[in-house]
N, C-alpha and C. Protein backbone atom coordinates (compact mmCIF):
# COMPACT_ATOMS: atom_id res chain seq x y z
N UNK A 1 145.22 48.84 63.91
CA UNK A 1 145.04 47.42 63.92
C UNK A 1 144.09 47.05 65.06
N UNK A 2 143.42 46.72 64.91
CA UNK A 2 141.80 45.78 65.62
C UNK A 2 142.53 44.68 66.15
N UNK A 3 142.57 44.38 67.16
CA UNK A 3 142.57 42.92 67.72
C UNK A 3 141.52 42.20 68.06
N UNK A 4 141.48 40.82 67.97
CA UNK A 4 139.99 40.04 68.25
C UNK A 4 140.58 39.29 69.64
N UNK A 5 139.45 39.56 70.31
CA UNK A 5 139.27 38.48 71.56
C UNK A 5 138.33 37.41 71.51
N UNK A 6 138.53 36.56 70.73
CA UNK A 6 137.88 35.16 70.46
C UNK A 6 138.25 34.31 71.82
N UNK A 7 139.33 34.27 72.08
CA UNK A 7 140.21 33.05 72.76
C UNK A 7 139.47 33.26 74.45
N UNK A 8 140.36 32.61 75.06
CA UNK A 8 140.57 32.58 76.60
C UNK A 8 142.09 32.60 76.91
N UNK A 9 142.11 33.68 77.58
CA UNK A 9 143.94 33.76 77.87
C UNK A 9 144.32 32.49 79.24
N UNK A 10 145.14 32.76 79.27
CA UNK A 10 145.82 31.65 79.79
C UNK A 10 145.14 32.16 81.64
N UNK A 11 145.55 33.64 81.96
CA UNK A 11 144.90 33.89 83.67
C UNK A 11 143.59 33.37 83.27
N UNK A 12 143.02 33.69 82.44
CA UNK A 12 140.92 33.47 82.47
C UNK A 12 141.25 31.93 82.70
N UNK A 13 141.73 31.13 81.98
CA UNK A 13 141.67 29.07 82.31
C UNK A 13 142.42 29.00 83.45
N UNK A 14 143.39 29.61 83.90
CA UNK A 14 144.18 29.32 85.32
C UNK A 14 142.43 29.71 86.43
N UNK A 15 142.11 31.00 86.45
CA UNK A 15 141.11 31.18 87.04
C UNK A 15 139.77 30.28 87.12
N UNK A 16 139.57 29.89 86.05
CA UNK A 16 138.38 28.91 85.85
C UNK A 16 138.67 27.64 86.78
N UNK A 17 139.42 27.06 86.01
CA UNK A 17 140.14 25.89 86.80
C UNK A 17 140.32 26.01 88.51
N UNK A 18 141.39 27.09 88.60
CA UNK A 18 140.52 27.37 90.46
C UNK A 18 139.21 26.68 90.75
N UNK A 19 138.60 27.91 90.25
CA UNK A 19 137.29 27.97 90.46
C UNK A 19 136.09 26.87 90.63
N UNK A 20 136.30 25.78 89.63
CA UNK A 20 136.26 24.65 89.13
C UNK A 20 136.45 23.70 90.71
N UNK A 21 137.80 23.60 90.67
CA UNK A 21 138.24 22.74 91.49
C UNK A 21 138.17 23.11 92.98
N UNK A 22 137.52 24.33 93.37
CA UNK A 22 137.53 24.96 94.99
C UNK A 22 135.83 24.46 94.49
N UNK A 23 135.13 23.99 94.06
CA UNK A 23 133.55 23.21 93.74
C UNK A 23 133.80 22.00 94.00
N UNK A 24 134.52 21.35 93.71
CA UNK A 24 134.72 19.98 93.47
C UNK A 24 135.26 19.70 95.17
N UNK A 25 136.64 20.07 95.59
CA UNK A 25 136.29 20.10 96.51
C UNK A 25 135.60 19.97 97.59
N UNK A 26 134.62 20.89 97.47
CA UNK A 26 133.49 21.34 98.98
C UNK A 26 132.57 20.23 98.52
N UNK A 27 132.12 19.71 97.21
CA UNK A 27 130.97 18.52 97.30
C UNK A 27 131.76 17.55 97.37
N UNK A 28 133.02 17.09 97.58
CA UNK A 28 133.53 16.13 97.77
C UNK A 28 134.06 15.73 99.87
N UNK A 29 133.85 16.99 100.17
CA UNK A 29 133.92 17.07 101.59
C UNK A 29 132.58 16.40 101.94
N UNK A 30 131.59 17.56 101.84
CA UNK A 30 130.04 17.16 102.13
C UNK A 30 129.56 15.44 101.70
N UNK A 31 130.49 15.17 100.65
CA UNK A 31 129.83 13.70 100.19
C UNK A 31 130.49 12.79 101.61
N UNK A 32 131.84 13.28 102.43
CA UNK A 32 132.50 12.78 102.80
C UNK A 32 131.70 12.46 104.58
N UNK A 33 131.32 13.72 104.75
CA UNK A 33 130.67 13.98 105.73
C UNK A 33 129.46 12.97 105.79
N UNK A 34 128.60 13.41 104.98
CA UNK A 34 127.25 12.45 104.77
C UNK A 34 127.67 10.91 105.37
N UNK A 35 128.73 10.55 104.07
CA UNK A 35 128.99 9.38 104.43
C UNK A 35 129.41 8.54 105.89
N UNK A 36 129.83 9.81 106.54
CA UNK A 36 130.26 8.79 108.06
C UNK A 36 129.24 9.24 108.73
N UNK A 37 128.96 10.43 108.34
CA UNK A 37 126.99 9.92 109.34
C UNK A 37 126.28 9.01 109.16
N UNK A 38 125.97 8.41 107.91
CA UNK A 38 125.23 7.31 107.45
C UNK A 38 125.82 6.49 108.01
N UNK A 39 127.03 6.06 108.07
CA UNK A 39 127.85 4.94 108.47
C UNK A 39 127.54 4.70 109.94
N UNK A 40 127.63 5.34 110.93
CA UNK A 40 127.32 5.37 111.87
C UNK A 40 125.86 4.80 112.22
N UNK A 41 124.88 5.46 111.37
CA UNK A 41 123.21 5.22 111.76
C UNK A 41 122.80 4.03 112.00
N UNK A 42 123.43 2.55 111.48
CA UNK A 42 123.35 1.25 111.47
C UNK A 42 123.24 1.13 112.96
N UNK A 43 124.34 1.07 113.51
CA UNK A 43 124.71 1.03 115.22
C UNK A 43 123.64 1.77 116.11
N UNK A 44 123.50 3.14 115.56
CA UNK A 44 122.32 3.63 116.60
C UNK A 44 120.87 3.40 116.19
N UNK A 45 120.65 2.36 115.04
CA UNK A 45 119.19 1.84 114.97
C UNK A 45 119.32 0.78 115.68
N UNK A 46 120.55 0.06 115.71
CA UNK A 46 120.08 -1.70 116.23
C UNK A 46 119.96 -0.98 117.92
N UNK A 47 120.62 -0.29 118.07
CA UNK A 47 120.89 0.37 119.51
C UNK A 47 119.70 0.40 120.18
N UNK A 48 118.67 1.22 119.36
CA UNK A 48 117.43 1.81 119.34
C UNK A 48 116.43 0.71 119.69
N UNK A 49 116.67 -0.87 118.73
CA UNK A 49 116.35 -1.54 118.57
C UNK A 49 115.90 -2.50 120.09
N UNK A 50 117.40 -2.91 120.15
CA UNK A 50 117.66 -3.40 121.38
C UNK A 50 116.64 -3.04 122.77
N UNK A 51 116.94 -1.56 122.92
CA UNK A 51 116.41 -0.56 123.89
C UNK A 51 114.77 -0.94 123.73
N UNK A 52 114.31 -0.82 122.39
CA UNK A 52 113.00 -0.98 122.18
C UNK A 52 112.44 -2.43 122.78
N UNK A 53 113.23 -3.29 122.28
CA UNK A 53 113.12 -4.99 122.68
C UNK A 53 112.96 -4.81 124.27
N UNK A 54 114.10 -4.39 124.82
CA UNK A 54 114.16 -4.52 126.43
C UNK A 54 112.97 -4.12 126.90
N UNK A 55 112.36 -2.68 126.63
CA UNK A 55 111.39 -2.60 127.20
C UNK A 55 109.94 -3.43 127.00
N UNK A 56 109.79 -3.72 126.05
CA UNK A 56 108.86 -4.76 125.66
C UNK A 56 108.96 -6.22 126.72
N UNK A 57 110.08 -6.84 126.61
CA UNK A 57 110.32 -7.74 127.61
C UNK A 57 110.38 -7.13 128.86
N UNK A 58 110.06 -6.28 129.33
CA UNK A 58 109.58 -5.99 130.81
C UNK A 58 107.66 -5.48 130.64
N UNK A 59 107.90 -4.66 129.63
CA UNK A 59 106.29 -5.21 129.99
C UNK A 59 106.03 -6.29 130.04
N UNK A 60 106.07 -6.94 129.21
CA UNK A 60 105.53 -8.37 128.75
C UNK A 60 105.96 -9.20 130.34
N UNK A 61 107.17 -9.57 130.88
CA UNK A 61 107.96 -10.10 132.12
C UNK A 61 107.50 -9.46 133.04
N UNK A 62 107.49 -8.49 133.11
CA UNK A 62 107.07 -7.72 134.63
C UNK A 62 108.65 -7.13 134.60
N UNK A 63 108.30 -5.94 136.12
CA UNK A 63 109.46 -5.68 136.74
C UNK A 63 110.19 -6.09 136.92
N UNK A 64 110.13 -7.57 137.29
CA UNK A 64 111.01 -8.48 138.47
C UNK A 64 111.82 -9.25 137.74
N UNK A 65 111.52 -9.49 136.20
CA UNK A 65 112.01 -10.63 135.02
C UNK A 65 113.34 -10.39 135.27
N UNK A 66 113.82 -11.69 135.12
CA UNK A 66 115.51 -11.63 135.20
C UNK A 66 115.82 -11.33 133.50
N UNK A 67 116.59 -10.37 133.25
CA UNK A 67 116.78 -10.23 131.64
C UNK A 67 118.12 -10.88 131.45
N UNK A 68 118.73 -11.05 130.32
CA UNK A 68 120.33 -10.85 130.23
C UNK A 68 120.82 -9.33 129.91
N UNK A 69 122.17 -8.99 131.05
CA UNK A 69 122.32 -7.73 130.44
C UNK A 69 123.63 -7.46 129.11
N UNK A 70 123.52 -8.25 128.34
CA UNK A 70 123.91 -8.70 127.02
C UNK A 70 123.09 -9.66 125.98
N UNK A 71 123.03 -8.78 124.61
CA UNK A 71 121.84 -9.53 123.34
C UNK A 71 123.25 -9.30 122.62
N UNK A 72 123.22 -10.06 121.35
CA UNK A 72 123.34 -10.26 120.58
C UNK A 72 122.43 -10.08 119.44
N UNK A 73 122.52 -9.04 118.70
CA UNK A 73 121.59 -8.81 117.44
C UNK A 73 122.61 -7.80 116.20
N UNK A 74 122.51 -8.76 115.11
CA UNK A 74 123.42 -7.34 113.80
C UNK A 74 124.54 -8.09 113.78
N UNK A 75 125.31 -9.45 115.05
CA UNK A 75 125.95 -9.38 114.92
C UNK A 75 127.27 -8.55 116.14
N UNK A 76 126.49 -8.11 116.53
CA UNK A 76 127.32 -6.79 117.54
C UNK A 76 126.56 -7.35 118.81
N UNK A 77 127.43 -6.96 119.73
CA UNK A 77 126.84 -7.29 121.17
C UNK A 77 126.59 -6.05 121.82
N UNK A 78 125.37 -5.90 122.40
CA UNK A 78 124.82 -4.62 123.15
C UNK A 78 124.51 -4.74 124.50
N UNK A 79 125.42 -3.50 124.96
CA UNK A 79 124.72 -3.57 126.78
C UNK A 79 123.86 -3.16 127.07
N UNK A 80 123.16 -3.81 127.92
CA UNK A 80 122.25 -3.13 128.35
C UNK A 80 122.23 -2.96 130.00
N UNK A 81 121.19 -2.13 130.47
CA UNK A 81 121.01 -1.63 131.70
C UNK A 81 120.30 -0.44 131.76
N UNK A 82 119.44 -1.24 132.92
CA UNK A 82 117.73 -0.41 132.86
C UNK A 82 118.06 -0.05 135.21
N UNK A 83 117.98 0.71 134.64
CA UNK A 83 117.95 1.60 136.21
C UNK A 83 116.71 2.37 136.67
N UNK A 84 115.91 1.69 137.50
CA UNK A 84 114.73 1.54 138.20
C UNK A 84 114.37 2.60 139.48
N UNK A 85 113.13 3.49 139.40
CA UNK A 85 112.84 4.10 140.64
C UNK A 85 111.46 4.26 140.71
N UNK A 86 110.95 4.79 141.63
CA UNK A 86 109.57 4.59 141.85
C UNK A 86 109.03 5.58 141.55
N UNK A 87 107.71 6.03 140.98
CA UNK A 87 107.02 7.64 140.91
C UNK A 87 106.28 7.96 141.87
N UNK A 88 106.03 9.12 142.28
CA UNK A 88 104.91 9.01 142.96
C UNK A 88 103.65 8.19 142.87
N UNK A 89 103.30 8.41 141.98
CA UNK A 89 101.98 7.74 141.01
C UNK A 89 101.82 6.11 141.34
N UNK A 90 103.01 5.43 142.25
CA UNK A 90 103.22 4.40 141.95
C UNK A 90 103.81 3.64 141.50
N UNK A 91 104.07 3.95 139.96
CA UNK A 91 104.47 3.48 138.63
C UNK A 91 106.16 3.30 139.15
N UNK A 92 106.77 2.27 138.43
CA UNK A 92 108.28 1.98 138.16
C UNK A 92 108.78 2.24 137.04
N UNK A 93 109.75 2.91 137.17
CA UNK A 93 110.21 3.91 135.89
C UNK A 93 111.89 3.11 135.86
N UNK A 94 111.50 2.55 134.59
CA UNK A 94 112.60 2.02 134.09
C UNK A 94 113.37 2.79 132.89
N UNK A 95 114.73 3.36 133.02
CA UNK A 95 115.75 3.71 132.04
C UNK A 95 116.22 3.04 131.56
N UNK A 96 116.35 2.51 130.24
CA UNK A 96 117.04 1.30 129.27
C UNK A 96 117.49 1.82 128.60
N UNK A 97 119.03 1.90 128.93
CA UNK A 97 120.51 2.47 128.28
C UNK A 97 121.27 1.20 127.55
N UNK A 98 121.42 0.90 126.04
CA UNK A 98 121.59 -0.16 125.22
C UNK A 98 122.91 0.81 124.52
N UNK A 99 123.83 0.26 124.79
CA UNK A 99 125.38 0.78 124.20
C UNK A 99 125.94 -0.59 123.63
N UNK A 100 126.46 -0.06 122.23
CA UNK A 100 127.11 -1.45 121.48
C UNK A 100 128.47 -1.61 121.77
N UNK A 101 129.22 -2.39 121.15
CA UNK A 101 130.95 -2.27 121.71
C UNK A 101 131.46 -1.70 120.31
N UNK A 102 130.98 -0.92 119.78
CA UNK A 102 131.41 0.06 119.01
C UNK A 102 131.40 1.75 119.78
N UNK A 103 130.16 1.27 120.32
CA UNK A 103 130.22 3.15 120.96
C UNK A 103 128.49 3.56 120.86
N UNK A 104 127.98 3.52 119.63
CA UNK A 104 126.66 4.24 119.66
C UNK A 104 126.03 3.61 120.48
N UNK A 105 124.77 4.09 120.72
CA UNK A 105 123.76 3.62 122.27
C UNK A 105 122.44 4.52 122.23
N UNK A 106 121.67 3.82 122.88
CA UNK A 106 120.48 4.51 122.79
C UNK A 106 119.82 4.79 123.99
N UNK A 107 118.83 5.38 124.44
CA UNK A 107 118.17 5.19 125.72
C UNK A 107 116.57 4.98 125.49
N UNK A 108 115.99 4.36 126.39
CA UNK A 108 114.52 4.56 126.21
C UNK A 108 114.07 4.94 128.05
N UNK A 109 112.73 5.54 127.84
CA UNK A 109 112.28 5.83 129.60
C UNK A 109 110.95 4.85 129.34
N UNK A 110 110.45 3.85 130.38
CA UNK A 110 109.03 3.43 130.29
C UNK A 110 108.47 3.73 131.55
N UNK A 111 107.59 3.29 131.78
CA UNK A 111 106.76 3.45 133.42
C UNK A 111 105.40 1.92 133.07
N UNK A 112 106.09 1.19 134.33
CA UNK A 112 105.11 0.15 134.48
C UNK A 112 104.55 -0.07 135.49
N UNK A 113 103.19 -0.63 136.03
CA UNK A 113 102.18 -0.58 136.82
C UNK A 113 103.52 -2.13 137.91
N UNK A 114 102.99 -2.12 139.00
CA UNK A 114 103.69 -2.55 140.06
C UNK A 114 103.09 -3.35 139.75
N UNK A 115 103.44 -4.83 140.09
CA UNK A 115 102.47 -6.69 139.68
C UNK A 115 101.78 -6.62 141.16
N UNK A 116 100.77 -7.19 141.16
CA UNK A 116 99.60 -6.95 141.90
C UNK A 116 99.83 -8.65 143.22
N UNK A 117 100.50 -8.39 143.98
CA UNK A 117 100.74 -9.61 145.24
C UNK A 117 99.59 -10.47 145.78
C-alpha cells in the first residue's frame, strides 16, 4: 500500500505558524522602535531651532544684547543659555545650549567679532 503525502501534518502547520509569528513579531518591534525615535525628533528640531534663532539674534544684537533666557515656540518652552569666552583670535565664542521641558536639547558653537568702542 502507497501512501500519498498531499496534506500538511499537523507538526509542519504548528511549525509554520511559529515561524510565521517569530516574523511578525520582530517587524512589529522594529515598527515600535522607529516609532519612538520619530516621536522624539519633533523636540530635537524645534530644539535645534531655537539654538539656531539664538545665535542669529546675537549676531544680529551683538554680544552684549540682553536675550530672554526662555522662547516659547511649538508650543513648548525652551531654555536657553549661551556661555561665553574669549579666543585667542579675539573672537567671543558663544555656546547656545536650548533644552525643552520635555528633555531633548540642542547645542550650537558661534564665534563673533568684539563691537568696535
Amino acid at each position: 500500500m502507497i501512501r500519498q503525502d498531499d496534506g500538511l501534518t499537523l507538526l509542519e502547520l504548528v511549525v509554520a505558524v511559529l515561524i510565521l509569528t517569530l516574523g511578525i513579531v520582530a517587524v512589529l518591534r522594529t515598527t515600535d522602535q522607529s516609532r519612538l525615535a520619530i516621536g522624539g525628533a519633533q523636540d530635537r528640531i524645534l530644539a535645534q531651532l531655537t539654538a539656531s534663532n539664538r545665535a542669529e539674534e546675537i549676531k544680529l544684537l551683538g554680544p552684549n544684547a540682553l536675550l530672554p533666557d526662555e522662547v516659547i515656540i511649538g508650543g513648548q518652552t525652551f531654555t536657553l543659555n549661551a556661555v561665553t569666552s574669549v579666543t585667542a583670535a579675539g573672537l567671543v565664542q558663544f555656546e547656545i545650549t536650548s533644552r525643552s521641558e520635555r528633555g531633548p536639547g540642542a547645542q550650537r558653537t558661534i564665534y563673533v567679532g568684539r563691537p568696535l568702542r
